[in-house]
PDB file of N, CA and C in Angstrom:
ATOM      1  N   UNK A   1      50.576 -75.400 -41.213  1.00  0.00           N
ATOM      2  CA  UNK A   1      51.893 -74.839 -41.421  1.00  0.00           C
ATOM      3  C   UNK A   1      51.808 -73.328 -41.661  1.00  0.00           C
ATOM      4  N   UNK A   2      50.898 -72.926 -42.641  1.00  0.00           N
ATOM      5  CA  UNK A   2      50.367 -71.233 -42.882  1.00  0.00           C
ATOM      6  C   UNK A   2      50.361 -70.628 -42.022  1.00  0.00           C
ATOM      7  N   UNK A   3      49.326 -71.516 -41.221  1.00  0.00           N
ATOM      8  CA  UNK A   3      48.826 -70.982 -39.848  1.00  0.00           C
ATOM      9  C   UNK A   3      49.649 -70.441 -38.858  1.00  0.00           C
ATOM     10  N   UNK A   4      50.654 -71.273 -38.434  1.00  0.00           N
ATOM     11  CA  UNK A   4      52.063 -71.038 -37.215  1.00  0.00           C
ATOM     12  C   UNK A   4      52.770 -70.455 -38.078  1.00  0.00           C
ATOM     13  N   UNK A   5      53.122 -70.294 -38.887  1.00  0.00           N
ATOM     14  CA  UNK A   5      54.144 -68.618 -39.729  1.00  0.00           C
ATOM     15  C   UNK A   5      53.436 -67.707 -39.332  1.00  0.00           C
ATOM     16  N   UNK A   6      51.593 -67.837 -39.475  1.00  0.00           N
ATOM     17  CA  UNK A   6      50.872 -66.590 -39.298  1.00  0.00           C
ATOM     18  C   UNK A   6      50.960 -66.088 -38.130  1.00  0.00           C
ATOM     19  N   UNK A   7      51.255 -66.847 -37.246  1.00  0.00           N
ATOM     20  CA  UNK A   7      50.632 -66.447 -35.966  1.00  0.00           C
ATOM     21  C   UNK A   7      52.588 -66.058 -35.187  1.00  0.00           C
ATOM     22  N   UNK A   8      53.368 -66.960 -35.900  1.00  0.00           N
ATOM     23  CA  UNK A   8      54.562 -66.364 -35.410  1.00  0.00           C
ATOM     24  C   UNK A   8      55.122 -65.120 -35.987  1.00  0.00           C
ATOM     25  N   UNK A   9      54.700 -64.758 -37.454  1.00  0.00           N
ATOM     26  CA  UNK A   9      54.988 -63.536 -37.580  1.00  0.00           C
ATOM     27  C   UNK A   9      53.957 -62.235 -36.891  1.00  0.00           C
ATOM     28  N   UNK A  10      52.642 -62.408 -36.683  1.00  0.00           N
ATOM     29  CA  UNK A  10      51.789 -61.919 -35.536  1.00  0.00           C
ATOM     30  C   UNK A  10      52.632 -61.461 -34.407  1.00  0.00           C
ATOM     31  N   UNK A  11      53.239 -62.949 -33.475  1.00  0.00           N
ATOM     32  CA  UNK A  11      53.633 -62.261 -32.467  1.00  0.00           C
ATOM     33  C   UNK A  11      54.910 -61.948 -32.131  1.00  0.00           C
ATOM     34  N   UNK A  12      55.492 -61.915 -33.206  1.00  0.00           N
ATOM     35  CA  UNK A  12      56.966 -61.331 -33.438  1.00  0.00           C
ATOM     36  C   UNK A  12      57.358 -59.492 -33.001  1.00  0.00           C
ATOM     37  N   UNK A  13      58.440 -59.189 -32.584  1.00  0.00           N
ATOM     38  CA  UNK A  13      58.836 -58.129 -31.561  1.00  0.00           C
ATOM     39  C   UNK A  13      58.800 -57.580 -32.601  1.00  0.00           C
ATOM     40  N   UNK A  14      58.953 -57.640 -33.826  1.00  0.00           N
ATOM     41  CA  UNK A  14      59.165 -56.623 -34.918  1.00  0.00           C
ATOM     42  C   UNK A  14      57.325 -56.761 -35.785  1.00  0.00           C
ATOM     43  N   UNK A  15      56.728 -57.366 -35.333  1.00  0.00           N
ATOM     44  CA  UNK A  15      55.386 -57.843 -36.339  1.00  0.00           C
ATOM     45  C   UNK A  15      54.524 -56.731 -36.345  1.00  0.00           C
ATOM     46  N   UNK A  16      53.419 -56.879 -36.804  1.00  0.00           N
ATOM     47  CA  UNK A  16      52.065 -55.840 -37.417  1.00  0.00           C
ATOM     48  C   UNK A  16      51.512 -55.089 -35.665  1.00  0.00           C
ATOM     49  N   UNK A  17      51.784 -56.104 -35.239  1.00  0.00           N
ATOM     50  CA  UNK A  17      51.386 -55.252 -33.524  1.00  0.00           C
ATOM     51  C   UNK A  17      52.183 -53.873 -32.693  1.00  0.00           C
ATOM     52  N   UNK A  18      52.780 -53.976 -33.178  1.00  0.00           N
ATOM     53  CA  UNK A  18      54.218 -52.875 -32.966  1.00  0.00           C
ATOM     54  C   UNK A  18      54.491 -51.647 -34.336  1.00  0.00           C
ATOM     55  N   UNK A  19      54.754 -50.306 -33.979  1.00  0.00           N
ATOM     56  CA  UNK A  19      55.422 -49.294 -34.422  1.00  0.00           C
ATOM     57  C   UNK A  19      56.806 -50.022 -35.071  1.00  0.00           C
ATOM     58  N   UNK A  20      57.405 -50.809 -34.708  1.00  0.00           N
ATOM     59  CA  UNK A  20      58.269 -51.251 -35.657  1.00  0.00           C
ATOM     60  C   UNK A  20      58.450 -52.206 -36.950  1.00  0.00           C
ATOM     61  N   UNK A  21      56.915 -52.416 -37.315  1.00  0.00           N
ATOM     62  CA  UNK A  21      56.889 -52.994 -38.113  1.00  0.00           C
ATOM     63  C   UNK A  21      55.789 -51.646 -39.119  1.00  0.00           C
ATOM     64  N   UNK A  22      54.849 -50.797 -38.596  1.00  0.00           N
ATOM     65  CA  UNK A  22      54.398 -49.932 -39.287  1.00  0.00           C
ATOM     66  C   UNK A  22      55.461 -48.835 -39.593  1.00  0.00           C
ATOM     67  N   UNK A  23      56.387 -48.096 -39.325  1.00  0.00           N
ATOM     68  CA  UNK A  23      57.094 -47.082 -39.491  1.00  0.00           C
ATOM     69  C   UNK A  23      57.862 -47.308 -40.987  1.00  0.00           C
ATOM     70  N   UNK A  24      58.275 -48.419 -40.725  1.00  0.00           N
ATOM     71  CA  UNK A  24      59.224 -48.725 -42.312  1.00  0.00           C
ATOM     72  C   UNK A  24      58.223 -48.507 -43.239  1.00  0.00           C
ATOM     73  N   UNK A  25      57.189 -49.300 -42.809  1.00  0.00           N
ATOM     74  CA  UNK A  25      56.154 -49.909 -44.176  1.00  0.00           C
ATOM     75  C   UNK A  25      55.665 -48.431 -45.060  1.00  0.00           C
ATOM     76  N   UNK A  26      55.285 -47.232 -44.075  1.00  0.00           N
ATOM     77  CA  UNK A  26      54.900 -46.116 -44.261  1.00  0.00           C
ATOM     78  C   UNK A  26      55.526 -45.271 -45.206  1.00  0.00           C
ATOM     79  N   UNK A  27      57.273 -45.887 -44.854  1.00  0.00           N
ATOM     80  CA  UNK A  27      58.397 -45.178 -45.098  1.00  0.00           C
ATOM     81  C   UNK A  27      58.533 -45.704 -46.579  1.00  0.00           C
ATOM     82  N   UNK A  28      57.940 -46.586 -46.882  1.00  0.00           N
ATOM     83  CA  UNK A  28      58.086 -46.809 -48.633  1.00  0.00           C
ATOM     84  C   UNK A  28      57.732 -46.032 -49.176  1.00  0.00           C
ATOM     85  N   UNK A  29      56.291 -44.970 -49.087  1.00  0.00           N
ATOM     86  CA  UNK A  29      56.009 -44.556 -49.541  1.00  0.00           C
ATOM     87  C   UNK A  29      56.264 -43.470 -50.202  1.00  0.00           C
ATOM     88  N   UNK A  30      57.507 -42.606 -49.120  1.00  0.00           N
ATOM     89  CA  UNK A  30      58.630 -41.822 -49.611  1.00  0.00           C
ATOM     90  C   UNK A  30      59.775 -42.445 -50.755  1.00  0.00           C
ATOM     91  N   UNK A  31      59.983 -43.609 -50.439  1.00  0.00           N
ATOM     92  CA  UNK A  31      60.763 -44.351 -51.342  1.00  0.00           C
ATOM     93  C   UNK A  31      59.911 -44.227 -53.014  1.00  0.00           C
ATOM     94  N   UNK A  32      58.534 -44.937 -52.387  1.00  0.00           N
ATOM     95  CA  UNK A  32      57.905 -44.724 -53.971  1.00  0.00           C
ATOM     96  C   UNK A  32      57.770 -43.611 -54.822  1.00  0.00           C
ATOM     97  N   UNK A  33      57.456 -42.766 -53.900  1.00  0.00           N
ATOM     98  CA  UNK A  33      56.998 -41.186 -54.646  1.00  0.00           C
ATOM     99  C   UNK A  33      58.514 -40.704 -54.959  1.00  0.00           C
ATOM    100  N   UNK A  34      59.947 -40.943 -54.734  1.00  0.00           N
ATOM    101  CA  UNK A  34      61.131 -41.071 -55.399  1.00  0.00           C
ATOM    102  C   UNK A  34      61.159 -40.959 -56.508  1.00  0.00           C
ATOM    103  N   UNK A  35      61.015 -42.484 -56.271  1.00  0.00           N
ATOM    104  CA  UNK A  35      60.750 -43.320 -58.077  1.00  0.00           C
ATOM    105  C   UNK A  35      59.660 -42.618 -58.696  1.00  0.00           C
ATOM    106  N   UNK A  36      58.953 -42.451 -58.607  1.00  0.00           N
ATOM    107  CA  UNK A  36      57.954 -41.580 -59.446  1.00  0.00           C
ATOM    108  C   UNK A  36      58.374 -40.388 -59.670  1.00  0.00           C
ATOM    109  N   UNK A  37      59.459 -39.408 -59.175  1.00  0.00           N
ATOM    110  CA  UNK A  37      60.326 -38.175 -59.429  1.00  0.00           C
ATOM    111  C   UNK A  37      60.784 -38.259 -60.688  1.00  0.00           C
ATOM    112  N   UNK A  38      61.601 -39.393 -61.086  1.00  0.00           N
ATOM    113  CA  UNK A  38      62.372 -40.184 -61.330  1.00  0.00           C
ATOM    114  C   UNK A  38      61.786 -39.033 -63.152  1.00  0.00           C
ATOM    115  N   UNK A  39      60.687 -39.213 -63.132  1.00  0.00           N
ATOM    116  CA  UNK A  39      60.205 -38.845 -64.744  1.00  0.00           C
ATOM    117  C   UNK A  39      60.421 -37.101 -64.177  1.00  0.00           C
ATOM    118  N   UNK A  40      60.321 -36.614 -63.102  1.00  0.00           N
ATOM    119  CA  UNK A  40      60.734 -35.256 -63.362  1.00  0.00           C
ATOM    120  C   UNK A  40      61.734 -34.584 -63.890  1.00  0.00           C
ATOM    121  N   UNK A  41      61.556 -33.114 -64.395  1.00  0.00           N
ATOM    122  CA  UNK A  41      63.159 -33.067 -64.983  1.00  0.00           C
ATOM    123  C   UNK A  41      63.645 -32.538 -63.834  1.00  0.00           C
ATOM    124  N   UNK A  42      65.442 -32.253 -64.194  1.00  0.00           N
ATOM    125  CA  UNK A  42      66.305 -32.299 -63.384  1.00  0.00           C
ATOM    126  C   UNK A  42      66.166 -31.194 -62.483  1.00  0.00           C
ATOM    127  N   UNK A  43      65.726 -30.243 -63.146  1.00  0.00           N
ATOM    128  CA  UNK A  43      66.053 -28.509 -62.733  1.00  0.00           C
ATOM    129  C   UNK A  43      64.506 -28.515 -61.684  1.00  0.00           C
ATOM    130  N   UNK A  44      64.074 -29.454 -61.253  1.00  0.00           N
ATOM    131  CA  UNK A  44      62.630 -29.313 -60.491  1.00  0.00           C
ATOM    132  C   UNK A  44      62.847 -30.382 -58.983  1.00  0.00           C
ATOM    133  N   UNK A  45      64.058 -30.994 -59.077  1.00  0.00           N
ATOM    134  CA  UNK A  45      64.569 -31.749 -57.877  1.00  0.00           C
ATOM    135  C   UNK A  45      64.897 -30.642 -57.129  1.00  0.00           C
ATOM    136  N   UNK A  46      64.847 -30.885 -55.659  1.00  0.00           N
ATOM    137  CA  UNK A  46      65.369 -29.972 -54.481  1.00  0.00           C
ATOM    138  C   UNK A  46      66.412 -30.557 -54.142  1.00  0.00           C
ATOM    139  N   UNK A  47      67.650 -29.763 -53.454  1.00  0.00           N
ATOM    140  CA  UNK A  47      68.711 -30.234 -52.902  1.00  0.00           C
ATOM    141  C   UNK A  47      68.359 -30.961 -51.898  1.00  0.00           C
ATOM    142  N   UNK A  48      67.979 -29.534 -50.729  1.00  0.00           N
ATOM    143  CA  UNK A  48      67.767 -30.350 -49.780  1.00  0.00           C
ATOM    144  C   UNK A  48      66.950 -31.575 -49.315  1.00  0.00           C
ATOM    145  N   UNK A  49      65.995 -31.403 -50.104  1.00  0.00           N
ATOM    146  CA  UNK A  49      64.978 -32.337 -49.766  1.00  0.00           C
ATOM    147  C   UNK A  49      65.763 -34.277 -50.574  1.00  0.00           C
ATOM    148  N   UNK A  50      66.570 -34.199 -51.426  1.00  0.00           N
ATOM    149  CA  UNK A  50      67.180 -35.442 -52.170  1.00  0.00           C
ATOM    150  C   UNK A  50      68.459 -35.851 -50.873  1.00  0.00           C
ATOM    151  N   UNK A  51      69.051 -34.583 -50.555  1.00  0.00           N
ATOM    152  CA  UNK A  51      70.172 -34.810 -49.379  1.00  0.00           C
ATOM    153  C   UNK A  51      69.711 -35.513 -47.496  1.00  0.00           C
ATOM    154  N   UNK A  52      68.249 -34.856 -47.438  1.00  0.00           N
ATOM    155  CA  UNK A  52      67.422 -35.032 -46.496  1.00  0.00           C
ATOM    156  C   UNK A  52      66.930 -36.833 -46.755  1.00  0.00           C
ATOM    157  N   UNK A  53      66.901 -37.224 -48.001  1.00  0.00           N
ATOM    158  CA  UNK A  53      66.142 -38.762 -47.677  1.00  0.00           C
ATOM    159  C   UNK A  53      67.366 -39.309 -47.956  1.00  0.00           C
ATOM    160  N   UNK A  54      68.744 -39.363 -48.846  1.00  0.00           N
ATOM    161  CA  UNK A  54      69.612 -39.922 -49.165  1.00  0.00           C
ATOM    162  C   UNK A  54      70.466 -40.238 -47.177  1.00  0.00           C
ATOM    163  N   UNK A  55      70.511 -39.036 -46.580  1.00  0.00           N
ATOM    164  CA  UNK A  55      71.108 -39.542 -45.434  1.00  0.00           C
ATOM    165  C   UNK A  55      70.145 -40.187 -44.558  1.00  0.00           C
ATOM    166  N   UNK A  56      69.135 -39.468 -44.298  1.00  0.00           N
ATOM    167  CA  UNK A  56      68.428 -40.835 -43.686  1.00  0.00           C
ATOM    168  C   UNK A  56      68.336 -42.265 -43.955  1.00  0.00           C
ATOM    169  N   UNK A  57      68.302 -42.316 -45.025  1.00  0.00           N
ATOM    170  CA  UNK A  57      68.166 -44.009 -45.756  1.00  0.00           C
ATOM    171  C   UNK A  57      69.788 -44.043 -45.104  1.00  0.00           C
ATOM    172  N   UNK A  58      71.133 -43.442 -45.711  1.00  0.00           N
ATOM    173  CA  UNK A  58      72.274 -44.495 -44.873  1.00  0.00           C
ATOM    174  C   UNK A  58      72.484 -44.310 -43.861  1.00  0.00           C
ATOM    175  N   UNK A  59      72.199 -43.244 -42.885  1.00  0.00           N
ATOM    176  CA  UNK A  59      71.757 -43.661 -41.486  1.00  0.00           C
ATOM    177  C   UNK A  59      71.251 -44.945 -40.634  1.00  0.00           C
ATOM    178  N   UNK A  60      70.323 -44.662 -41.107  1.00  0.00           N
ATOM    179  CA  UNK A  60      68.959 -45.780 -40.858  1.00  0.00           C
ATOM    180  C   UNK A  60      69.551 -46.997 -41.423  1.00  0.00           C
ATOM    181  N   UNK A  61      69.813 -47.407 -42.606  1.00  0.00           N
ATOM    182  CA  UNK A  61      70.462 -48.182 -43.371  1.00  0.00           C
ATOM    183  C   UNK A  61      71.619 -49.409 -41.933  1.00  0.00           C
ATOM    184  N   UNK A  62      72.410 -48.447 -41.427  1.00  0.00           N
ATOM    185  CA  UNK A  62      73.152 -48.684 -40.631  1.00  0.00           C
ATOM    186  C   UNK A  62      73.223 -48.543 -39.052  1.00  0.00           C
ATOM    187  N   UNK A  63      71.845 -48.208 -38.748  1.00  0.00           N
ATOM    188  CA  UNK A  63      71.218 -48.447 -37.187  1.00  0.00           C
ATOM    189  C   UNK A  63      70.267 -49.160 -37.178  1.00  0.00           C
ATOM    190  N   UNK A  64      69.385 -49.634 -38.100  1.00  0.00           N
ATOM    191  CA  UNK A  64      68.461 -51.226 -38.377  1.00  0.00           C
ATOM    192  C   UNK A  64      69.435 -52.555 -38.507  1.00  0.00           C
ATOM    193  N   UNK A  65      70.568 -52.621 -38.570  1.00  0.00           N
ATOM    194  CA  UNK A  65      70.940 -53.398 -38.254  1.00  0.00           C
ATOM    195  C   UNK A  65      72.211 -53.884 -37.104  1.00  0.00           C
ATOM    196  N   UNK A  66      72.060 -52.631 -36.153  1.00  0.00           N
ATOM    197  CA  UNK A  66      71.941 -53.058 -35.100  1.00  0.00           C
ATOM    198  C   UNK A  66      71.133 -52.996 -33.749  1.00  0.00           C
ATOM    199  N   UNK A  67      70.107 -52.823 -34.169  1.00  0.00           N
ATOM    200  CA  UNK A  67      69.304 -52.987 -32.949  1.00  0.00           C
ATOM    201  C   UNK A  67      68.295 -54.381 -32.849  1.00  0.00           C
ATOM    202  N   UNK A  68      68.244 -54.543 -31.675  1.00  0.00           N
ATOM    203  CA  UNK A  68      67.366 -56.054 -31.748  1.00  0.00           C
ATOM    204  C   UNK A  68      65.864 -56.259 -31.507  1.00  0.00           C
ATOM    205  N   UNK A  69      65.026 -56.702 -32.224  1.00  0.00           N
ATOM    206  CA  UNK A  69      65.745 -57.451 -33.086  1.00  0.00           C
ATOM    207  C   UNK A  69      65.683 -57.054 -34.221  1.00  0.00           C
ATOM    208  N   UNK A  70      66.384 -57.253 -35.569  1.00  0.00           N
ATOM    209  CA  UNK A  70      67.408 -56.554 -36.604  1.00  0.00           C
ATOM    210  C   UNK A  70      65.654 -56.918 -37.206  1.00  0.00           C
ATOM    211  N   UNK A  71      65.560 -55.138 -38.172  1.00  0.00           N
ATOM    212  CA  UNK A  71      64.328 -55.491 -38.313  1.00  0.00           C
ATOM    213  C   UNK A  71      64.493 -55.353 -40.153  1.00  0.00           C
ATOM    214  N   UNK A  72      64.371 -56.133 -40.585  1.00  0.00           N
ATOM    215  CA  UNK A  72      64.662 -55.976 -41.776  1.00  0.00           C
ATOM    216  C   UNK A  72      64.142 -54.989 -43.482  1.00  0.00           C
ATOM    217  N   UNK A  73      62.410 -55.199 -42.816  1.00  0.00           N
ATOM    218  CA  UNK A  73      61.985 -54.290 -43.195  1.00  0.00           C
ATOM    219  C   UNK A  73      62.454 -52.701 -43.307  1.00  0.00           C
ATOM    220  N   UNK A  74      62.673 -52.337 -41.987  1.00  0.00           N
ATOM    221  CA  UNK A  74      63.760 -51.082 -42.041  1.00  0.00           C
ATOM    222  C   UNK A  74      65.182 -50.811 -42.782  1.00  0.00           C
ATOM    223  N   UNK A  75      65.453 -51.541 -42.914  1.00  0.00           N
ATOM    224  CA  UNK A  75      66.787 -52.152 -43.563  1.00  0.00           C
ATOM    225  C   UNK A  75      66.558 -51.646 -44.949  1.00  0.00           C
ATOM    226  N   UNK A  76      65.432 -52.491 -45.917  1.00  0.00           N
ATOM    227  CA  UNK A  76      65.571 -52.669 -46.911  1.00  0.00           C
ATOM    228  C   UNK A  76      64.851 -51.239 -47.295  1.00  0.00           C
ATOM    229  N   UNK A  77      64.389 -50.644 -47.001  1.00  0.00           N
ATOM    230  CA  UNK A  77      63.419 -49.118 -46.841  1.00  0.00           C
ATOM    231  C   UNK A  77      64.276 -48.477 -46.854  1.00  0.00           C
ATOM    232  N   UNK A  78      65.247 -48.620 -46.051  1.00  0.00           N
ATOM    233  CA  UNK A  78      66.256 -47.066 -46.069  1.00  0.00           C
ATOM    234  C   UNK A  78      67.394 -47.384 -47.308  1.00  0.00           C
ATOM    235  N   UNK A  79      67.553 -48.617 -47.441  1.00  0.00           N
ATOM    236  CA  UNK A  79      68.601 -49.122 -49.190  1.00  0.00           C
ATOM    237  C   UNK A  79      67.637 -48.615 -50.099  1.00  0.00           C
ATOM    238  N   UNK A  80      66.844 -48.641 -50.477  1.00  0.00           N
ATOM    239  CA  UNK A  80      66.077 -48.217 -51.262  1.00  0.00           C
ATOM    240  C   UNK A  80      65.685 -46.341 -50.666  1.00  0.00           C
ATOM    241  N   UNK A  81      65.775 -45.840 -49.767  1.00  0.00           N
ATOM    242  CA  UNK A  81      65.858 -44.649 -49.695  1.00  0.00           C
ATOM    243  C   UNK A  81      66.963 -43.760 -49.599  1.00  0.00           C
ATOM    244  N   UNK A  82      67.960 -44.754 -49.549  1.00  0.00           N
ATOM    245  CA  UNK A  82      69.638 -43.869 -49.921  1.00  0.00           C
ATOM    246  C   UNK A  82      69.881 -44.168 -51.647  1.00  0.00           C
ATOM    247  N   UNK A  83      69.487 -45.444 -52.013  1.00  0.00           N
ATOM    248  CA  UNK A  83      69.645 -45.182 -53.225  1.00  0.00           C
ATOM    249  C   UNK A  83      68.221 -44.131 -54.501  1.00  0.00           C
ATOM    250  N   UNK A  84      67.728 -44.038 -54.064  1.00  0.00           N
ATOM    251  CA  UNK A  84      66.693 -43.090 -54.859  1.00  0.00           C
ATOM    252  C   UNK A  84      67.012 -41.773 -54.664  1.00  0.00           C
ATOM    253  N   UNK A  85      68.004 -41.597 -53.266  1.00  0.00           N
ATOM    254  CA  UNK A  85      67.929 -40.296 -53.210  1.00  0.00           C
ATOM    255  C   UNK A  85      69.484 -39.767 -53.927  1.00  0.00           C
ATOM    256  N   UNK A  86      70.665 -41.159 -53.425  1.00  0.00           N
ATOM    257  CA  UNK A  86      71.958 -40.733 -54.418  1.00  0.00           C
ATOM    258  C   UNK A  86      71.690 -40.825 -56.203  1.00  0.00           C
ATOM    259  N   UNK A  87      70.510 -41.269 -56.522  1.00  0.00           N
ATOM    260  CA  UNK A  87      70.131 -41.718 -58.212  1.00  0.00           C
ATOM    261  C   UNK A  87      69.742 -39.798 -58.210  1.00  0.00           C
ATOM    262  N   UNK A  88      68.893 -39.560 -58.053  1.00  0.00           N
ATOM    263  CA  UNK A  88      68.125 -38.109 -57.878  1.00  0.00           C
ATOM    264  C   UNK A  88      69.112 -36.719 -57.712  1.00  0.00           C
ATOM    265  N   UNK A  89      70.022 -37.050 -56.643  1.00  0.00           N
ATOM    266  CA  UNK A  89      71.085 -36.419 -56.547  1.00  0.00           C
ATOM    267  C   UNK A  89      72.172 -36.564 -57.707  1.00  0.00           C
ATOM    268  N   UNK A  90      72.297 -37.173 -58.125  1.00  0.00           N
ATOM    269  CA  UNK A  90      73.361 -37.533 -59.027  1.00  0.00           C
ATOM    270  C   UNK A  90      72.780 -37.174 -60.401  1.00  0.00           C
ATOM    271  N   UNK A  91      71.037 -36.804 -60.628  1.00  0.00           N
ATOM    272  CA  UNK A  91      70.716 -36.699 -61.969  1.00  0.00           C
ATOM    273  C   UNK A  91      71.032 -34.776 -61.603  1.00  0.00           C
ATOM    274  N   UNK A  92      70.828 -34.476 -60.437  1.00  0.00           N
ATOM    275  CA  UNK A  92      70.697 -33.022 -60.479  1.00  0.00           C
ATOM    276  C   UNK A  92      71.690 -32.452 -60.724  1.00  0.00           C
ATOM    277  N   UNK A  93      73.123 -32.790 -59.957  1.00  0.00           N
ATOM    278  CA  UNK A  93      74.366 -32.479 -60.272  1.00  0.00           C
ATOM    279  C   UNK A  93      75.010 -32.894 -61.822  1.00  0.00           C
ATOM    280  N   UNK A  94      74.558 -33.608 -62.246  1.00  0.00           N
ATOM    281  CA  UNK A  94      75.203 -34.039 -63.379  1.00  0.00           C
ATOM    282  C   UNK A  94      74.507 -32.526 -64.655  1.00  0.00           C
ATOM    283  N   UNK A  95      72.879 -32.270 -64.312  1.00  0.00           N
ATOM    284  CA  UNK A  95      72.303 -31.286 -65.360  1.00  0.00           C
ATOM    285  C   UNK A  95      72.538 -29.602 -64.464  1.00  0.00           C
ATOM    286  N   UNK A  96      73.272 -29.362 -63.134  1.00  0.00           N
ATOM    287  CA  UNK A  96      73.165 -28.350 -63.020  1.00  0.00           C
ATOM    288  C   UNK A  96      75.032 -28.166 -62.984  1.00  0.00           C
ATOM    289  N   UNK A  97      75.973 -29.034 -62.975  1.00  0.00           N
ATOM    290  CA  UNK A  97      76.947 -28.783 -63.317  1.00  0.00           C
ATOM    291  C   UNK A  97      78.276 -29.304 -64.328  1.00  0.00           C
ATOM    292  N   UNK A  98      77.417 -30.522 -65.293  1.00  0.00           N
ATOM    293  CA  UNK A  98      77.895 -31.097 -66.303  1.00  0.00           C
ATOM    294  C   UNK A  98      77.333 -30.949 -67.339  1.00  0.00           C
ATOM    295  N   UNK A  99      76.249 -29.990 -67.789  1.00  0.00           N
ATOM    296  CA  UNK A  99      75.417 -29.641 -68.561  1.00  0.00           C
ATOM    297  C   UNK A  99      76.204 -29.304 -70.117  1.00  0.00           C
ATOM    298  N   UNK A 100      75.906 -29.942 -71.288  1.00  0.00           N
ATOM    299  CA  UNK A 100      76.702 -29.683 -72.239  1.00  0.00           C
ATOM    300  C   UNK A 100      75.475 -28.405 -73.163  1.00  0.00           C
ATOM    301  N   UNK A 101      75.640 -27.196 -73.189  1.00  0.00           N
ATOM    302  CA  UNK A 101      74.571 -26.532 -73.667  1.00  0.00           C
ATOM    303  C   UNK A 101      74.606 -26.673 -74.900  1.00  0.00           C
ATOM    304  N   UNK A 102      75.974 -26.717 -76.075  1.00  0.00           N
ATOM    305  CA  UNK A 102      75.634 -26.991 -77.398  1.00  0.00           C
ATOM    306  C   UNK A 102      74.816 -28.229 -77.661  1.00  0.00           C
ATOM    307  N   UNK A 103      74.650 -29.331 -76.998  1.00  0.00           N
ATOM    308  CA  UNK A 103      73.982 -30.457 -76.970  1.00  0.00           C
ATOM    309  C   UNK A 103      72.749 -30.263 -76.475  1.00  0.00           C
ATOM    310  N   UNK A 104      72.239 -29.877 -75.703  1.00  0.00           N
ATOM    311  CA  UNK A 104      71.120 -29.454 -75.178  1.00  0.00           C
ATOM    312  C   UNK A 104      70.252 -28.216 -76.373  1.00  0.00           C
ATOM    313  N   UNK A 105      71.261 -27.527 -77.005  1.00  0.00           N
ATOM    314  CA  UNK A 105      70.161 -26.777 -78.157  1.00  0.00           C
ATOM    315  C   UNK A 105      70.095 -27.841 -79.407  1.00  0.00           C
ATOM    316  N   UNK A 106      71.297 -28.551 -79.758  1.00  0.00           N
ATOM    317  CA  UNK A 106      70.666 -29.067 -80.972  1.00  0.00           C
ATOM    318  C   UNK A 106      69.754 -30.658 -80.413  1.00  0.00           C
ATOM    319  N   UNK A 107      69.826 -31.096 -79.101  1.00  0.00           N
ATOM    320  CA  UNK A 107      68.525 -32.091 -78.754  1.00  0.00           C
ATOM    321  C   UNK A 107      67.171 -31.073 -79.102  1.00  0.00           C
ATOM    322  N   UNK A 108      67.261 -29.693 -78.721  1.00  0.00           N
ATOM    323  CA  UNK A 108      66.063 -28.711 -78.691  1.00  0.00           C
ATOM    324  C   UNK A 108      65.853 -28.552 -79.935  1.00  0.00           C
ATOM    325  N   UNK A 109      66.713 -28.756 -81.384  1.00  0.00           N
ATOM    326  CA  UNK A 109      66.245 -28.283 -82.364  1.00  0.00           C
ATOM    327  C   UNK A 109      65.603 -29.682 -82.820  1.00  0.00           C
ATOM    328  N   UNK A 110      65.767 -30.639 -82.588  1.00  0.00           N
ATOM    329  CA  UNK A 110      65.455 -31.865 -83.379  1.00  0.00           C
ATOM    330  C   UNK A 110      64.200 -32.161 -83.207  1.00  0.00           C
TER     331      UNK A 110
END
């Protein structure tokens, strides 16, 4: 039973034999190193570069599932790369234009 999953996900149009099954997988890795931002502070995020993976991920997000066959891996890579990049975006805007500075000196004095 292992065996014929193995060998049907093998020779699947989207499987390990094909660019369409390595490209996503690669593409986590941008996703991960995200999340690992995640502990940077705010004022050290780039615009462009948070605006640059946030639209690709809903791009992509929404052309992986329609092309055939619907590859899911891609799918779930770019949800996870629109949301890391609107989380990232949303921490930058919130400290470069909701910034409360009397709060920010007495967090600094404590």
């Amino acid at each position: 039973m292992a065996a014929s999953k193995l060998q049907a996900l093998w020779n699947h149009p989207a499987g390990p034999k094909t660019i369409h099954f390595w490209a996503p997988t690669f593409k986590w890795g941008i996703s991960i190193a995200n999340i690992a931002d995640f502990a940077k502070p705010p004022e050290k995020i780039s615009y462009p570069q948070q605006i640059a993976v946030t639209c690709t991920g809903v791009i992509w997000s929404r052309y992986s599932t329609v092309i055939t066959p619907k590859n899911w891996n891609l799918f779930s890579v770019n949800v996870a790369m629109a949301g890391t990049g609107i989380y990232q975006l949303t921490r930058k805007v919130k400290h470069d234009y909701f910034a409360n500075p009397e709060a920010e000196a007495a967090i600094a004095k404590e």
